[in-house]
C-alpha atoms as a PDB file:
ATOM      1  CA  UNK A   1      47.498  -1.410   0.486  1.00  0.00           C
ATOM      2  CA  UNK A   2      49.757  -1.275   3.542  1.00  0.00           C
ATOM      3  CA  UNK A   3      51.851   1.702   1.633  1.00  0.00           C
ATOM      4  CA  UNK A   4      50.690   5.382   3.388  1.00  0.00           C
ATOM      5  CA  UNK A   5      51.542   6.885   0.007  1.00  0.00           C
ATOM      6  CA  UNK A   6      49.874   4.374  -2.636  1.00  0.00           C
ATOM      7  CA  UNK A   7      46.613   4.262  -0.589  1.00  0.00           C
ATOM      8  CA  UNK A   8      46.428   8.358  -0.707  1.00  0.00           C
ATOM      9  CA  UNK A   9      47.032   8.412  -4.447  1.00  0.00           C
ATOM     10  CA  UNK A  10      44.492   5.663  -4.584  1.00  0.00           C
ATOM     11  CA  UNK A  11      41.711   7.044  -2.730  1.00  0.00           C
ATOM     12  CA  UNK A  12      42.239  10.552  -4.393  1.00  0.00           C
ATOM     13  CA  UNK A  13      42.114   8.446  -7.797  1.00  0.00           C
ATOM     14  CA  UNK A  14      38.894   7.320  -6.359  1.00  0.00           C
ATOM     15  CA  UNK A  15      37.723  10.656  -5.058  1.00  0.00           C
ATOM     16  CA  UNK A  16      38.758  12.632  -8.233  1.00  0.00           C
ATOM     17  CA  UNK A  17      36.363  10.170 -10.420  1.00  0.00           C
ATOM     18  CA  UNK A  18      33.424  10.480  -8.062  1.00  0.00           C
ATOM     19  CA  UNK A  19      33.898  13.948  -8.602  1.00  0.00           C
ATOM     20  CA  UNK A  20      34.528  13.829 -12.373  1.00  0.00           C
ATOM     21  CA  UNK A  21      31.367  11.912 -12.630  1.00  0.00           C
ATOM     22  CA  UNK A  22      28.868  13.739 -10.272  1.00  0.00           C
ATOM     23  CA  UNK A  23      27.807  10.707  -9.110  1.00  0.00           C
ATOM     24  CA  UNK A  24      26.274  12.689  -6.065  1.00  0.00           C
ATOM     25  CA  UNK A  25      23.622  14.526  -8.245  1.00  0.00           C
ATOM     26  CA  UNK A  26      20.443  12.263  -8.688  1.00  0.00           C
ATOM     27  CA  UNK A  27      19.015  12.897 -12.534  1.00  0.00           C
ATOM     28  CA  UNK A  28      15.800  11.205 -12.174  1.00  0.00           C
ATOM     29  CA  UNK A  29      13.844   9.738  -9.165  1.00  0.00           C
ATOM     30  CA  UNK A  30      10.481   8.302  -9.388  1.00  0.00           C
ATOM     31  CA  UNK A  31       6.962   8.705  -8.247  1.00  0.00           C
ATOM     32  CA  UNK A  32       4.614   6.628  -6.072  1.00  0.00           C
ATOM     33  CA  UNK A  33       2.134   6.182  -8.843  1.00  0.00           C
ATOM     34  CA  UNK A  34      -2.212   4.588  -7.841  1.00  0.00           C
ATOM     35  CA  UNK A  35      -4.665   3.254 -10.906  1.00  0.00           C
ATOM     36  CA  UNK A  36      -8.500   3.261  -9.191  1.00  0.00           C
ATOM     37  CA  UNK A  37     -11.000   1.019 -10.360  1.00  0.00           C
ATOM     38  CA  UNK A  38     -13.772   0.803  -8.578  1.00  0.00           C
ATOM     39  CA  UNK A  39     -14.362  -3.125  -9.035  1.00  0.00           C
ATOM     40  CA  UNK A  40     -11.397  -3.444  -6.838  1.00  0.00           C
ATOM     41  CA  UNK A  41     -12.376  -3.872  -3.054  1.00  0.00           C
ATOM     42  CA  UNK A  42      -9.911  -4.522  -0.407  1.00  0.00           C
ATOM     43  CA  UNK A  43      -6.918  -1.589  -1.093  1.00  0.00           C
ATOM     44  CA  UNK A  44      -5.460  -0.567   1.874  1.00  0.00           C
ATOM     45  CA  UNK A  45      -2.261   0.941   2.992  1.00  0.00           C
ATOM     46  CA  UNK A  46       0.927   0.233   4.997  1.00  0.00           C
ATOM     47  CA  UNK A  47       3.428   2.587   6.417  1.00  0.00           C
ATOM     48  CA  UNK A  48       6.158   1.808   3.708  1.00  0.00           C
ATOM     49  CA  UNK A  49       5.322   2.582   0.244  1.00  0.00           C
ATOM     50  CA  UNK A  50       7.447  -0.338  -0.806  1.00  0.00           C
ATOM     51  CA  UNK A  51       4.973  -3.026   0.711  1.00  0.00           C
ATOM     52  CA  UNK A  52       1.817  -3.291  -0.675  1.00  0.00           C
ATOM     53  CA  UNK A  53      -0.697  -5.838   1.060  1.00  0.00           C
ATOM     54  CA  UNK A  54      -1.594  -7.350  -2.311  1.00  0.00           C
ATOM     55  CA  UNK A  55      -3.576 -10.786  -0.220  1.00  0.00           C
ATOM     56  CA  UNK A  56      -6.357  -8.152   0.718  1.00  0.00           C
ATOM     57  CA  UNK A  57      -7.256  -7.093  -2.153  1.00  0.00           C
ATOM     58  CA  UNK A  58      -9.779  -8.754  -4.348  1.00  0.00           C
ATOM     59  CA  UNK A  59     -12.123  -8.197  -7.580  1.00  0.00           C
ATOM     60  CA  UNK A  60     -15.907  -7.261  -6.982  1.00  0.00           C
END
């Protein structure tokens, strides 16, 4: 909104709530998590722990 006033009671609406809710403290976060098996040949690595080179992996 344009309106100096409306926006600050808007934003401290929206501040107040973020507050209220502590949506800044995490309550959970996960774990990089490996199975072995040893028929598996192939597992490697990359940098990111989000990409995992699947295509070079195969069964022995």
């Amino acid at each position: 909104t344009p309106d100096d006033e409306q926006r600050r009671q808007l934003y401290r609406q929206i501040f107040m709530t973020l507050a209220q809710e502590a949506v800044y403290i995490p309550l959970t976060y996960s774990r990089t998590k490996a199975v072995f098996s040893a028929h598996l040949q192939g597992v490697t690595f990359n940098p990111s722990q989000y990409e995992i080179p699947f295509e070079k992996m195969y069964w022995r």
